[in-house]
C-alpha atoms as a PDB file:
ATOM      1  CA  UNK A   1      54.255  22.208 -41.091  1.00  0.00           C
ATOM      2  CA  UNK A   2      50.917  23.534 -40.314  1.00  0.00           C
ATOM      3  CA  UNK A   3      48.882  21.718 -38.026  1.00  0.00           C
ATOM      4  CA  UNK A   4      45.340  21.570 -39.228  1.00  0.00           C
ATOM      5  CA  UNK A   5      42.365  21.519 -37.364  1.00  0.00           C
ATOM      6  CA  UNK A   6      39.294  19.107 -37.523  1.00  0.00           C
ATOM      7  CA  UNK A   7      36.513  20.724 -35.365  1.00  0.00           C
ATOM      8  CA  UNK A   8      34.843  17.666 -35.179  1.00  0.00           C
ATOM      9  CA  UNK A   9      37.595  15.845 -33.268  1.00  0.00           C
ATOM     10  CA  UNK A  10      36.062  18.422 -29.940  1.00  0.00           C
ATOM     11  CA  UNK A  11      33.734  16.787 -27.997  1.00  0.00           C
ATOM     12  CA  UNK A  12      29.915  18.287 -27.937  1.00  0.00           C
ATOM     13  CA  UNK A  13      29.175  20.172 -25.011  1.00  0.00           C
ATOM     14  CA  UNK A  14      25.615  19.264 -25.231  1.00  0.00           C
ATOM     15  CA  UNK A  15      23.969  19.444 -21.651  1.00  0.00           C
ATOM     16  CA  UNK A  16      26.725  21.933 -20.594  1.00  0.00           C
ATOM     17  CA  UNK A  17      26.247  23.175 -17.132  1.00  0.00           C
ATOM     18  CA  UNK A  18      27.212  25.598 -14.868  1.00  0.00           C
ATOM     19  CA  UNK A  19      28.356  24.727 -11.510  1.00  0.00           C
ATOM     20  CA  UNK A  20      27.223  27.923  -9.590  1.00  0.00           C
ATOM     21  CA  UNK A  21      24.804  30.498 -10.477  1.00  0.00           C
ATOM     22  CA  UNK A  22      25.911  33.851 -12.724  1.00  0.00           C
ATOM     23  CA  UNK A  23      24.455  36.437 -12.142  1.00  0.00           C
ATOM     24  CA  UNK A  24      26.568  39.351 -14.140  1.00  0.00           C
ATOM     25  CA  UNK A  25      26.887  42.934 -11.831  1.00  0.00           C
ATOM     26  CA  UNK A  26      24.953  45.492 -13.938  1.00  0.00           C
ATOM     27  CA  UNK A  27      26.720  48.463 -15.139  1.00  0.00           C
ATOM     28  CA  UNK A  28      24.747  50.576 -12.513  1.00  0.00           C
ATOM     29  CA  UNK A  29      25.084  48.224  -9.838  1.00  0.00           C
ATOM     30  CA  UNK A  30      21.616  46.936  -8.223  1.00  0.00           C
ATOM     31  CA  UNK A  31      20.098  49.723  -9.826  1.00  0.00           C
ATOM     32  CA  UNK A  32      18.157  49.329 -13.207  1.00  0.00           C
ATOM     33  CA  UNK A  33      18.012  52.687 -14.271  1.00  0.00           C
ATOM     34  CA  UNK A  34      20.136  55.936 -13.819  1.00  0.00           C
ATOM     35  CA  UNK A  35      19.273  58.686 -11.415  1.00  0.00           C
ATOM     36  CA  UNK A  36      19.089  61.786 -11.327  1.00  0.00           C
ATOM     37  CA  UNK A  37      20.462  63.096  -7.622  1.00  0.00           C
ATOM     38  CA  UNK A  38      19.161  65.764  -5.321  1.00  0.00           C
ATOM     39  CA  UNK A  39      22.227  67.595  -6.113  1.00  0.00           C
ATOM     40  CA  UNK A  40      21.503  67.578  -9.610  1.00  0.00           C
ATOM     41  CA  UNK A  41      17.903  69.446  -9.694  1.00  0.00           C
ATOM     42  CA  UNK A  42      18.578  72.620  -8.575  1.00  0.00           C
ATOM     43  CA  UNK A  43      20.537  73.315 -11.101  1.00  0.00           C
ATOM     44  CA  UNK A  44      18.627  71.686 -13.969  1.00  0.00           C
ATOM     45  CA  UNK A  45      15.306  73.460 -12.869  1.00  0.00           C
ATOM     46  CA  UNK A  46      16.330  76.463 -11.053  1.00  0.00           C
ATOM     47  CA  UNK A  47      14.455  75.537  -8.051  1.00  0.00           C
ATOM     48  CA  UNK A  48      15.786  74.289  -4.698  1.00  0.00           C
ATOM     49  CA  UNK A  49      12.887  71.933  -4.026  1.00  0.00           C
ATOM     50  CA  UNK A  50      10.789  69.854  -6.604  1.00  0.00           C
ATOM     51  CA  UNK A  51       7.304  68.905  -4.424  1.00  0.00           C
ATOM     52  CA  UNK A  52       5.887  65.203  -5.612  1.00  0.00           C
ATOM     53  CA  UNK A  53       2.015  64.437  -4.503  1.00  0.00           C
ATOM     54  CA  UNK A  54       1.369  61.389  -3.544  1.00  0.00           C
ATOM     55  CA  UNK A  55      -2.022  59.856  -2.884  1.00  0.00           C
ATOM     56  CA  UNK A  56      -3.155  56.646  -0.929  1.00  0.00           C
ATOM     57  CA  UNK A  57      -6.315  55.496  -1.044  1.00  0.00           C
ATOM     58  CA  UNK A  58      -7.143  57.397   2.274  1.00  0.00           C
ATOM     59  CA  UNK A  59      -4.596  60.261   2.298  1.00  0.00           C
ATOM     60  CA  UNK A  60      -2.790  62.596   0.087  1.00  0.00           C
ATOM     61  CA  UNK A  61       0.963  63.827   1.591  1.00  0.00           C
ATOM     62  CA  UNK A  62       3.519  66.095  -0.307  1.00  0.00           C
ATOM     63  CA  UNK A  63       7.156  65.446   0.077  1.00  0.00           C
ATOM     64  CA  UNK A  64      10.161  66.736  -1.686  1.00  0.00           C
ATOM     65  CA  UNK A  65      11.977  65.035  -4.530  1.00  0.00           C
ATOM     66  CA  UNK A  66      15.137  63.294  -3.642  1.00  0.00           C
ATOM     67  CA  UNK A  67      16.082  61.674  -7.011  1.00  0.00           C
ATOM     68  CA  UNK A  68      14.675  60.256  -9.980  1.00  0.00           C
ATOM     69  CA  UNK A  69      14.951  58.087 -13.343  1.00  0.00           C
ATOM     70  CA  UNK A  70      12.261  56.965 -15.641  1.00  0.00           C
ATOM     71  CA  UNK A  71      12.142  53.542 -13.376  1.00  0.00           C
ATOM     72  CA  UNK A  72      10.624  55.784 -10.215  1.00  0.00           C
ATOM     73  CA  UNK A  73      11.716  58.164  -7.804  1.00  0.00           C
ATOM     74  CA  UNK A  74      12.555  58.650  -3.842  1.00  0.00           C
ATOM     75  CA  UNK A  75      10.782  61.378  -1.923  1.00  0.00           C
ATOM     76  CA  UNK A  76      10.899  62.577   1.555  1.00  0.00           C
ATOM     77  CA  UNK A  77       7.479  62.233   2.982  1.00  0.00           C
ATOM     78  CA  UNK A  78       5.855  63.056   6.234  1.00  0.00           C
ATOM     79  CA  UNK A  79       5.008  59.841   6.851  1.00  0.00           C
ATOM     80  CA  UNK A  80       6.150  56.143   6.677  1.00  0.00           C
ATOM     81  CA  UNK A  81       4.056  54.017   3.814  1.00  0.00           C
ATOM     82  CA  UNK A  82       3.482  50.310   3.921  1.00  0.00           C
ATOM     83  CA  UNK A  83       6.018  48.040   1.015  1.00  0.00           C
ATOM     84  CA  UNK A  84       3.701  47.518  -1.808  1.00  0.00           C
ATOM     85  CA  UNK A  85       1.303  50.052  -0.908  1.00  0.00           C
ATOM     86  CA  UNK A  86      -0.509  51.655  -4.064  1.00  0.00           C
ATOM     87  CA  UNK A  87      -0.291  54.945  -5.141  1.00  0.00           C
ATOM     88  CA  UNK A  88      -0.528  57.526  -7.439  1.00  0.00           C
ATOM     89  CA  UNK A  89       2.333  60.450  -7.859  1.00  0.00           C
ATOM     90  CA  UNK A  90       1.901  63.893  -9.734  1.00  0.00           C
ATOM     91  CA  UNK A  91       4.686  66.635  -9.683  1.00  0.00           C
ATOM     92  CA  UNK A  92       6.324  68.897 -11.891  1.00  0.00           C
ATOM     93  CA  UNK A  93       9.624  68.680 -13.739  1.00  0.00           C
ATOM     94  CA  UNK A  94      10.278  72.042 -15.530  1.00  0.00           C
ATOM     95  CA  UNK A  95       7.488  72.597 -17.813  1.00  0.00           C
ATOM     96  CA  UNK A  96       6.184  69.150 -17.835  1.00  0.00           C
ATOM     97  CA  UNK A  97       3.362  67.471 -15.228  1.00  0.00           C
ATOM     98  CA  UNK A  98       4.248  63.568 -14.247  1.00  0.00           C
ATOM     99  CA  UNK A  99       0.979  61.416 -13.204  1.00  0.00           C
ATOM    100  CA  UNK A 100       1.596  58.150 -12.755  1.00  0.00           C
ATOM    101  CA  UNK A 101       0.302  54.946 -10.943  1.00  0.00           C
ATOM    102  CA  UNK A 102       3.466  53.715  -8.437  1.00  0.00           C
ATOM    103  CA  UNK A 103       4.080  51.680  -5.870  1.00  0.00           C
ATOM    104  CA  UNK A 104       5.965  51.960  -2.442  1.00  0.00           C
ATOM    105  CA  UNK A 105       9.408  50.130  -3.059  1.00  0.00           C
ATOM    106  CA  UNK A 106      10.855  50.536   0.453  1.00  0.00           C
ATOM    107  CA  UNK A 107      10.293  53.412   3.250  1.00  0.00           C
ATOM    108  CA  UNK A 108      13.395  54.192   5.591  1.00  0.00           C
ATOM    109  CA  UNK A 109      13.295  56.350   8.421  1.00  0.00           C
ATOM    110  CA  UNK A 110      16.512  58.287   8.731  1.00  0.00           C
ATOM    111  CA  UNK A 111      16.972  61.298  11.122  1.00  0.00           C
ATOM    112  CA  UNK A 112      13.441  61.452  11.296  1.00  0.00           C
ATOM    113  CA  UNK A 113      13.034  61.940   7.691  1.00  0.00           C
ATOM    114  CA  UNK A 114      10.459  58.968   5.882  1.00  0.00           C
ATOM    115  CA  UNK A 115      12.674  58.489   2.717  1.00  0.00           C
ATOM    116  CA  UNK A 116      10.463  56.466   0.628  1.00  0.00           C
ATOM    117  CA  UNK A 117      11.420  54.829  -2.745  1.00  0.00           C
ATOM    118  CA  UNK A 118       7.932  54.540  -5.438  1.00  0.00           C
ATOM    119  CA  UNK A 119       8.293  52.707  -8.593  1.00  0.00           C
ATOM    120  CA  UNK A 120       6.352  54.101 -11.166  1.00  0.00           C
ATOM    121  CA  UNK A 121       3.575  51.559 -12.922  1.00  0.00           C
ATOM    122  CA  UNK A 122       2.963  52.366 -16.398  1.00  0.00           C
ATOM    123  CA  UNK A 123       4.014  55.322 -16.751  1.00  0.00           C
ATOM    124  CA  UNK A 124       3.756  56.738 -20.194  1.00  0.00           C
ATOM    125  CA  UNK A 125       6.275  56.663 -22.335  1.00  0.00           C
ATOM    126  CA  UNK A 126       6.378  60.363 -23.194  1.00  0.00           C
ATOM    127  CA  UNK A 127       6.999  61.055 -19.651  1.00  0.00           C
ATOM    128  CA  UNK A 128       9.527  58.579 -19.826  1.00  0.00           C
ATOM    129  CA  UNK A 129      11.505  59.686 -22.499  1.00  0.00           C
ATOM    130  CA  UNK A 130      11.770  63.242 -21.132  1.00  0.00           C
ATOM    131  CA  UNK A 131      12.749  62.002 -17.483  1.00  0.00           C
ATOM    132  CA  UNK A 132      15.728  59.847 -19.878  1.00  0.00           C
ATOM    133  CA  UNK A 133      16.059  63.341 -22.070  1.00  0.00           C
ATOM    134  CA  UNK A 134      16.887  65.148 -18.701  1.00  0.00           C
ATOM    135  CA  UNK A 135      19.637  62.448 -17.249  1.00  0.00           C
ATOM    136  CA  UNK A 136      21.135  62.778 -20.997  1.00  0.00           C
ATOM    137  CA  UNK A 137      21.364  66.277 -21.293  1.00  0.00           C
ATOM    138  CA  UNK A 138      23.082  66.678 -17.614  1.00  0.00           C
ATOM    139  CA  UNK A 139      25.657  63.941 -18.411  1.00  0.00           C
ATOM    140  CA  UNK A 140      26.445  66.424 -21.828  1.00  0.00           C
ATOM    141  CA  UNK A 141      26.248  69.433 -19.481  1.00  0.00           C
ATOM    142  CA  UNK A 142      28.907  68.182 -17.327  1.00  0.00           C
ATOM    143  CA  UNK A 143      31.074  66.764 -20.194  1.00  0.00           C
ATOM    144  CA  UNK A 144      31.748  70.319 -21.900  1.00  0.00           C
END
């Protein structure tokens, strides 16, 4: 015999809560966006360095590109910046110029080196859709 079932014999679960707070692991860990590594430039650009300016309000230092994705970058930097400290960024990826408003995410100093991580603040989608263009195209590059 088949048992048949009346859904409304369930209680509601109206007002349902959860005990703890979820907070799923994203698929690239705390990261938002994927990177493109130091490792990965040369070989995409045929350069060993990629320089990035950056400008404060009082200064203007050049460091090398460390990685990248659409979300910002980290750069080695002469110097230490303040969290939250303005900026603006301009560098060269291939053919194509990045300028962009940022901001100072973190600095760490590591073997005297001033790794510093800027997220960029509007920057324009074009931009952005070539800095996703490059990730995809070295994810097929190392798939064949």
């Amino acid at each position: 015999m088949e048992n048949i079932i009346n859904w409304d014999d369930l209680p509601t679960l109206e007002g349902l809560g959860v005990d703890w707070d979820f907070k799923p692991i994203p698929p690239l860990g705390k990261r938002a966006f994927v990177r493109i590594e130091k490792e990965n430039i040369p070989q995409m650009f045929i350069v060993d360095k990629i320089f990035v300016k950056v400008a404060t309000v009082t200064e203007i230092y050049t460091g090398q590109l460390l990685d990248i994705s659409k979300g910002g970058l980290s750069v080695n930097l002469p110097v230490s910046l303040e969290e939250n400290c303005p900026l603006r960024v301009g560098f060269l990826l291939g053919p194509v110029k990045i300028i962009s408003k940022a901001v100072v995410k973190h600095s760490r100093n590591i073997d005297n080196q001033h790794i510093t991580g800027i997220e960029f603040i509007d920057l324009d989608s074009e931009s952005a859709g070539y800095i996703n263009g490059l990730y995809a195209s070295l994810i097929l590059h190392h798939s064949l």
